[in-house]
PDB file of N, CA and C in Angstrom:
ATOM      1  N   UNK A   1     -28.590  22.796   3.520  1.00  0.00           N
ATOM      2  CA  UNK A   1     -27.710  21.715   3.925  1.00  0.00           C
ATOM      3  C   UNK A   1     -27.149  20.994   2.691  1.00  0.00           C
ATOM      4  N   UNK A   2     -28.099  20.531   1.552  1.00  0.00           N
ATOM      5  CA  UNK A   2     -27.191  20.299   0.196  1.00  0.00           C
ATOM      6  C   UNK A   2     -26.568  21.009  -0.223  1.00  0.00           C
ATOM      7  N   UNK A   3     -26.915  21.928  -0.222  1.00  0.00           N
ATOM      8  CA  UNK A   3     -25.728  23.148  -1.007  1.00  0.00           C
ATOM      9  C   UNK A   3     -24.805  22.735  -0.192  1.00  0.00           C
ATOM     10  N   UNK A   4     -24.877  23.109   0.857  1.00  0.00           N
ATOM     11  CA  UNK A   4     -23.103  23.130   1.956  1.00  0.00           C
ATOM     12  C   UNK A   4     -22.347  21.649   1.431  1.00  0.00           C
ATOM     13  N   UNK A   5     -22.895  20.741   1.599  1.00  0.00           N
ATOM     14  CA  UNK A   5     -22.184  19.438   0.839  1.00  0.00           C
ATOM     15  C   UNK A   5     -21.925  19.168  -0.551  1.00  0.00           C
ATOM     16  N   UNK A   6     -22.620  19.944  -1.478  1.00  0.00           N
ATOM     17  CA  UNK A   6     -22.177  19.410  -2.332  1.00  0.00           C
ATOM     18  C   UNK A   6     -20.996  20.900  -2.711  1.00  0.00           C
ATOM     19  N   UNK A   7     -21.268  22.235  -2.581  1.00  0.00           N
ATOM     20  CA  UNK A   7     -19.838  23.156  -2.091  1.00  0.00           C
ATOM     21  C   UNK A   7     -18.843  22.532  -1.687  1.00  0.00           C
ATOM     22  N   UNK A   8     -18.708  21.522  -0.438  1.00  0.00           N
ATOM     23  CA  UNK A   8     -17.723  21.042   0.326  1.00  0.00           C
ATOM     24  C   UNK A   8     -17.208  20.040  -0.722  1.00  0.00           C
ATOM     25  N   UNK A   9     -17.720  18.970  -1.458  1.00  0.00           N
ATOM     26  CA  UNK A   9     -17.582  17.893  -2.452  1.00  0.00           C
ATOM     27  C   UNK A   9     -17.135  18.794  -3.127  1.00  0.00           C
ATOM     28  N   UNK A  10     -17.236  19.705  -3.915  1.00  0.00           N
ATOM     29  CA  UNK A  10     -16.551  20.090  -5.410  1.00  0.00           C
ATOM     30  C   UNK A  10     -15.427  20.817  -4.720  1.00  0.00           C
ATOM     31  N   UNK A  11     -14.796  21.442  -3.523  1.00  0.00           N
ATOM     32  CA  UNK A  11     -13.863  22.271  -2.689  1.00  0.00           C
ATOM     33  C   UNK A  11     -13.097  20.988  -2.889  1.00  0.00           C
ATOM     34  N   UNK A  12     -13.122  18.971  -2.317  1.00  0.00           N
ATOM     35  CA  UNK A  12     -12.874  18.091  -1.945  1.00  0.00           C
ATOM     36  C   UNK A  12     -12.465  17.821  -3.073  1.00  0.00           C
ATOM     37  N   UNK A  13     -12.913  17.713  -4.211  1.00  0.00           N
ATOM     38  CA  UNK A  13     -12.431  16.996  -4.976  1.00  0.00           C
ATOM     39  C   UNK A  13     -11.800  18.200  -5.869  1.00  0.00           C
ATOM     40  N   UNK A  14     -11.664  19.085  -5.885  1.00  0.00           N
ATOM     41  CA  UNK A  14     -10.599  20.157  -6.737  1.00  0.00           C
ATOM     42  C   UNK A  14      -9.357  20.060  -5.980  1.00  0.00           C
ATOM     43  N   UNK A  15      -9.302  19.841  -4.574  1.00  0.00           N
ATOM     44  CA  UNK A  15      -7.774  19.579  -3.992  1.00  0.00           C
ATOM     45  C   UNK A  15      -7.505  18.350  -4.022  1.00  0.00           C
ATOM     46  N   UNK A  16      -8.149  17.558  -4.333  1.00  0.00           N
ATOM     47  CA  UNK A  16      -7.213  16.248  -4.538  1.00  0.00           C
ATOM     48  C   UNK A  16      -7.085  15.855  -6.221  1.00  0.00           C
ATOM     49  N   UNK A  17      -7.695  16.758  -6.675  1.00  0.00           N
ATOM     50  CA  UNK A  17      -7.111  17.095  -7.918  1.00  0.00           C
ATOM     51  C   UNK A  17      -5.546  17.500  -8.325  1.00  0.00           C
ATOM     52  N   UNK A  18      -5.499  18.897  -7.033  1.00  0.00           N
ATOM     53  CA  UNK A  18      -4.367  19.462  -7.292  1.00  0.00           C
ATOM     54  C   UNK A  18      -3.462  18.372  -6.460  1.00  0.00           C
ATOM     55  N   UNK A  19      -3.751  17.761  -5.675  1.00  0.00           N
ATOM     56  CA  UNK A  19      -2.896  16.628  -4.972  1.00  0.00           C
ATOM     57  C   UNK A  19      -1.940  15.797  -5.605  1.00  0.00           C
ATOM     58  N   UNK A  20      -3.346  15.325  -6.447  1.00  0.00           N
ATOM     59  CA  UNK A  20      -2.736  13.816  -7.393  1.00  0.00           C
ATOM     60  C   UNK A  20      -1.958  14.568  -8.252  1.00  0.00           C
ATOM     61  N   UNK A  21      -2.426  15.243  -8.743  1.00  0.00           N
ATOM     62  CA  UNK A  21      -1.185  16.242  -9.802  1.00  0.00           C
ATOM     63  C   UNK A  21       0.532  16.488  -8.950  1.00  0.00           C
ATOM     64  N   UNK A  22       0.038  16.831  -7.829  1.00  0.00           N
ATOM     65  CA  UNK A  22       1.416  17.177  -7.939  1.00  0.00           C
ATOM     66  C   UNK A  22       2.295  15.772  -6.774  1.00  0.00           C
ATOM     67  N   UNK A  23       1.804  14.854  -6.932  1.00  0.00           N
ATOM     68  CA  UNK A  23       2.123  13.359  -6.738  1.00  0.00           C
ATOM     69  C   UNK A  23       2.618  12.724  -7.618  1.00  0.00           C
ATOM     70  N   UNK A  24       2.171  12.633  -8.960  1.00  0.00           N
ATOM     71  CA  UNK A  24       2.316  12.241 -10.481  1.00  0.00           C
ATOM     72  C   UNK A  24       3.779  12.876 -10.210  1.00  0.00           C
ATOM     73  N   UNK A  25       3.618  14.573 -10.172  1.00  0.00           N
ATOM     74  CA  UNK A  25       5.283  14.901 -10.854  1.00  0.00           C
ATOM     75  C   UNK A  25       6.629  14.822  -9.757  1.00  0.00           C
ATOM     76  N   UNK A  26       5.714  14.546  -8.411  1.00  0.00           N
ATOM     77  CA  UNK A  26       7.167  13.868  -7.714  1.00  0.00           C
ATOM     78  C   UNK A  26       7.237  12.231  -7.933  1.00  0.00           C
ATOM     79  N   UNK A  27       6.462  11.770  -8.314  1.00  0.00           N
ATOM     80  CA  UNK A  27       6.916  10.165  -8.648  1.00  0.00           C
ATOM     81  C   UNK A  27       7.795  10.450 -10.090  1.00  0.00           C
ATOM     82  N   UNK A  28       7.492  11.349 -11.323  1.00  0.00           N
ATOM     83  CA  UNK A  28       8.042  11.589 -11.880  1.00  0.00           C
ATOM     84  C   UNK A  28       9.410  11.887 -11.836  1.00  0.00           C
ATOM     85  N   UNK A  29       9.869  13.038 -11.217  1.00  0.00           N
ATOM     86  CA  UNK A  29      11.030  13.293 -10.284  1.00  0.00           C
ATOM     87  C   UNK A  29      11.776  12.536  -9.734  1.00  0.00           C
ATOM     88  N   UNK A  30      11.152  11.465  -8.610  1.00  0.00           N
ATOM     89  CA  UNK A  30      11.973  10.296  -8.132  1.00  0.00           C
ATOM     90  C   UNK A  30      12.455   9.304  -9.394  1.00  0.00           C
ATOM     91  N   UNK A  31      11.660   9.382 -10.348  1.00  0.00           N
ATOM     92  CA  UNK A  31      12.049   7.745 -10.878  1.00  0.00           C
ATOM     93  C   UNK A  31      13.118   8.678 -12.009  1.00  0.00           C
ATOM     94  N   UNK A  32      13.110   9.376 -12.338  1.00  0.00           N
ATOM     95  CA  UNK A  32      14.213  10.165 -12.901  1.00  0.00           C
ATOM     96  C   UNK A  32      15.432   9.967 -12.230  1.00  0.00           C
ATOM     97  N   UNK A  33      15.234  10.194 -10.924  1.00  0.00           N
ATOM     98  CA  UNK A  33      16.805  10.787 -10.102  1.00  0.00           C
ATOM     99  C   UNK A  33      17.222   9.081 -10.026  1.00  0.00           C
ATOM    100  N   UNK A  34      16.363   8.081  -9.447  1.00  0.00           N
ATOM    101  CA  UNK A  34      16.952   6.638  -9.390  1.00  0.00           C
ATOM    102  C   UNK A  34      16.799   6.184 -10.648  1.00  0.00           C
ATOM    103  N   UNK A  35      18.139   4.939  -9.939  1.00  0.00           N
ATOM    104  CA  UNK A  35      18.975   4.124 -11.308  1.00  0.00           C
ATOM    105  C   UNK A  35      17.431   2.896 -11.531  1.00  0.00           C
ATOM    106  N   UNK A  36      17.357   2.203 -12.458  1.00  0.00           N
ATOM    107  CA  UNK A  36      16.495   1.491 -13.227  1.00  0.00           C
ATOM    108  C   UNK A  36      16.704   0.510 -12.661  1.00  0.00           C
ATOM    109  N   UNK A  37      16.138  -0.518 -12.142  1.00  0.00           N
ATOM    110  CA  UNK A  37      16.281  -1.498 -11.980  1.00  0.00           C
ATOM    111  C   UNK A  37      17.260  -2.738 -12.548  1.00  0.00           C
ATOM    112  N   UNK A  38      17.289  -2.511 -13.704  1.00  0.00           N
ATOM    113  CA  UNK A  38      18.017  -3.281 -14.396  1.00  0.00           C
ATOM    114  C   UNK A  38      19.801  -3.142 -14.147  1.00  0.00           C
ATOM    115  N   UNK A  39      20.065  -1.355 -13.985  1.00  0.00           N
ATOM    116  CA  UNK A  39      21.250  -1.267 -13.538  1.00  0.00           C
ATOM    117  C   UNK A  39      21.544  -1.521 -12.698  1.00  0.00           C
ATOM    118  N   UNK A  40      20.985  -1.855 -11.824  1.00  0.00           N
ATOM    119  CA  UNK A  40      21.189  -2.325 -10.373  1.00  0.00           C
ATOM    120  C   UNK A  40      20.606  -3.340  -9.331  1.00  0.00           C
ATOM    121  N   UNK A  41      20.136  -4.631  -9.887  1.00  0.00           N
ATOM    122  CA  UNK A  41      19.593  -5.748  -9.519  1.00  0.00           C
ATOM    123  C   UNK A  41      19.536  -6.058  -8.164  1.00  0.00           C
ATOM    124  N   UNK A  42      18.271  -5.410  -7.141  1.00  0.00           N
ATOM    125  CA  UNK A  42      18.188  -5.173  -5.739  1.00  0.00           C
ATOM    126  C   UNK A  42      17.923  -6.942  -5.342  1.00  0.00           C
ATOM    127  N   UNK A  43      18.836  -7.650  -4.908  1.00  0.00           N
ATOM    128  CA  UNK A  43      18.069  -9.124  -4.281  1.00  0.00           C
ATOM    129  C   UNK A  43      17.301  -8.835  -2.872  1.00  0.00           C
ATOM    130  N   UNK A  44      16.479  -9.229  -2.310  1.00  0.00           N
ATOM    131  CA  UNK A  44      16.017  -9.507  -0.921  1.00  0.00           C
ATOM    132  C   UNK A  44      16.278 -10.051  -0.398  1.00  0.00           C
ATOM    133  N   UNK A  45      17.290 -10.898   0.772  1.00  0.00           N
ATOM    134  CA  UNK A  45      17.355 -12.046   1.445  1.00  0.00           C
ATOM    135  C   UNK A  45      16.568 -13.111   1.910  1.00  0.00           C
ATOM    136  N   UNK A  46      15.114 -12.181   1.942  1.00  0.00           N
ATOM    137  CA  UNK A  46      14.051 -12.661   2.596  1.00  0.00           C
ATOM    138  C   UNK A  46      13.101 -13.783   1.531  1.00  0.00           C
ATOM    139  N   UNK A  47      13.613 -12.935   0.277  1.00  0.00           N
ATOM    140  CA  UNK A  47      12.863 -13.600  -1.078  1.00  0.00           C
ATOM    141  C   UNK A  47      13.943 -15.300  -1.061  1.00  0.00           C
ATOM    142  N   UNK A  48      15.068 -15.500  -1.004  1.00  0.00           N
ATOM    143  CA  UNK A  48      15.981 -16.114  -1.413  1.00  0.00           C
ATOM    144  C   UNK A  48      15.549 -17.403  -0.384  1.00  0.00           C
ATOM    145  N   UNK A  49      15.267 -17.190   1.363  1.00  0.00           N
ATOM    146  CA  UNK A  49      15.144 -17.913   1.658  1.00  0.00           C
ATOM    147  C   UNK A  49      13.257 -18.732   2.062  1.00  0.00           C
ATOM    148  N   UNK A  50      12.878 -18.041   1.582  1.00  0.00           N
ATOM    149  CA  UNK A  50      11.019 -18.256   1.363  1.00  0.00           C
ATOM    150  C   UNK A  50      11.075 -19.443   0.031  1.00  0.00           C
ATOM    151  N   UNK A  51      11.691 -19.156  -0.918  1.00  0.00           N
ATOM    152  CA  UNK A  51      11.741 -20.234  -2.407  1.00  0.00           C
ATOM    153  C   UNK A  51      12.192 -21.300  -1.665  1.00  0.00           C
ATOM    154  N   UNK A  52      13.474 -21.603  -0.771  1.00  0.00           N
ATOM    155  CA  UNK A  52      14.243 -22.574  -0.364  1.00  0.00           C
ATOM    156  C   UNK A  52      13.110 -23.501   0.695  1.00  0.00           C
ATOM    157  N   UNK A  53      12.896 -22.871   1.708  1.00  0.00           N
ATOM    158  CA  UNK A  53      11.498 -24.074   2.576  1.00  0.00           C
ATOM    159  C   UNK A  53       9.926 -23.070   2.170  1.00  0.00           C
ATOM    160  N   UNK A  54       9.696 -23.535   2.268  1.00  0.00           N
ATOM    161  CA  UNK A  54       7.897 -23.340   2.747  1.00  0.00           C
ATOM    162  C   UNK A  54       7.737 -23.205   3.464  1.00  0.00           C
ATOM    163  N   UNK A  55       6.919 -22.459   3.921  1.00  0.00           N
ATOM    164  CA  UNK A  55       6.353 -22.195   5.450  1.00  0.00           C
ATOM    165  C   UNK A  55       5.286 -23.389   5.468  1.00  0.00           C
ATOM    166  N   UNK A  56       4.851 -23.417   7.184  1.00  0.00           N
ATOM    167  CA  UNK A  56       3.875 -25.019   7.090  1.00  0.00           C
ATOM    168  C   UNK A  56       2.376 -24.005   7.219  1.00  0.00           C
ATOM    169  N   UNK A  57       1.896 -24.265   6.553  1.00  0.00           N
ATOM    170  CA  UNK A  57       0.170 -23.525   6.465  1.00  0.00           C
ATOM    171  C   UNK A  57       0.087 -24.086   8.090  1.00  0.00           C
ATOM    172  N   UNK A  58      -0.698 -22.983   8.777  1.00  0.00           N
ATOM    173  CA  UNK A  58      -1.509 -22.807   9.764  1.00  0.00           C
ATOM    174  C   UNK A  58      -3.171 -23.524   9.500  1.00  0.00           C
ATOM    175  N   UNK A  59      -3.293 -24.739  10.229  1.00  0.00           N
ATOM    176  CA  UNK A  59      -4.393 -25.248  10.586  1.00  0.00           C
ATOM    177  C   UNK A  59      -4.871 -25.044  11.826  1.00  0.00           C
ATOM    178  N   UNK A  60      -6.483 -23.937  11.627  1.00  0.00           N
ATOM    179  CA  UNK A  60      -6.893 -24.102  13.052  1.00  0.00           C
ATOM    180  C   UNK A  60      -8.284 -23.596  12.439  1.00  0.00           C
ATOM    181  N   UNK A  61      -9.026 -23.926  13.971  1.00  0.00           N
ATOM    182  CA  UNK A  61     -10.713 -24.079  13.216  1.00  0.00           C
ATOM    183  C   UNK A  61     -11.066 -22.541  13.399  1.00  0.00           C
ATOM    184  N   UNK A  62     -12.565 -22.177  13.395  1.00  0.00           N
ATOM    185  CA  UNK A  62     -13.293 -21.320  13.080  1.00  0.00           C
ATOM    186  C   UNK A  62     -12.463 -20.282  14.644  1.00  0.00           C
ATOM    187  N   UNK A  63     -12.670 -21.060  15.448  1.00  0.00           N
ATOM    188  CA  UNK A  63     -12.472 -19.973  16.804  1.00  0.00           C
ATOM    189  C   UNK A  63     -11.312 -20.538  17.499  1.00  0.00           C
ATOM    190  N   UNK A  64     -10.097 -21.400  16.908  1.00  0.00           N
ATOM    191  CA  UNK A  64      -9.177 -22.365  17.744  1.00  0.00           C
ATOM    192  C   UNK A  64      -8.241 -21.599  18.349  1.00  0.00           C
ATOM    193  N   UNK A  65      -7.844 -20.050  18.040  1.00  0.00           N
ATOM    194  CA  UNK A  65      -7.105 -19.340  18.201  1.00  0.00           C
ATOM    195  C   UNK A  65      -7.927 -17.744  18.616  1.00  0.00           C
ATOM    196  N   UNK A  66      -8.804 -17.992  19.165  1.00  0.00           N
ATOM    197  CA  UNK A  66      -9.047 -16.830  19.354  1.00  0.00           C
ATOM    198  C   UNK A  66      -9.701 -16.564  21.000  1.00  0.00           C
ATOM    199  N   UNK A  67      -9.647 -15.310  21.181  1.00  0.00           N
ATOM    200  CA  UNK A  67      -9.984 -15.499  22.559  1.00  0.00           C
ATOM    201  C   UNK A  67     -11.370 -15.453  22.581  1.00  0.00           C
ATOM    202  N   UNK A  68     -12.203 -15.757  23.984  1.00  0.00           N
ATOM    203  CA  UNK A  68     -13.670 -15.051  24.175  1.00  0.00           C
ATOM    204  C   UNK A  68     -14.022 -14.666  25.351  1.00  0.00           C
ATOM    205  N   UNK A  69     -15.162 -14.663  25.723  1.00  0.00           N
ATOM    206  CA  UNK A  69     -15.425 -13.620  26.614  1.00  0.00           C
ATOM    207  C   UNK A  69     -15.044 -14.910  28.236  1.00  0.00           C
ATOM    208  N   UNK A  70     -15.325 -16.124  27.867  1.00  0.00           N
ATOM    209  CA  UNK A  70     -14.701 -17.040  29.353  1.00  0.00           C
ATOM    210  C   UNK A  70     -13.281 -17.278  29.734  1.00  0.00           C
ATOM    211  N   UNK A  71     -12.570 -16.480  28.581  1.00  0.00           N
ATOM    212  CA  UNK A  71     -11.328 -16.992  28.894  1.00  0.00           C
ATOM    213  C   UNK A  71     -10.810 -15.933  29.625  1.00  0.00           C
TER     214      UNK A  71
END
């Protein structure tokens, strides 16, 4: 039974060997084919209006929002 697991562990971790490897060279690939950030300054709308108000923090106690088994 150890043998079979630790066989299965070194099978497990030699393919995510070859995984991450070939993850590395498509992130490689992508950031090649796209423009840099700098050439092209992406805004968010969502960012623009979060700086402008605050959201109001959520006050509620340990269980004020939650259901249980009487409700």
């Amino acid at each position: 039974m150890h043998e079979t697991l630790l066989k299965q562990a070194g099978a497990i971790e030699e393919k995510l060997g070859i995984l991450a490897q070939e993850f590395n060279e498509a992130a490689e690939k992508l950031q090649s084919t796209t423009p840099t950030p700098e050439e092209s300054p992406i805004v968010d709308a969502a960012d623009e209006s979060d700086t402008s108000k605050p959201k109001p923090r959520r006050r509620g106690g340990m269980f004020g929002s939650e259901l249980t088994l009487d409700d």
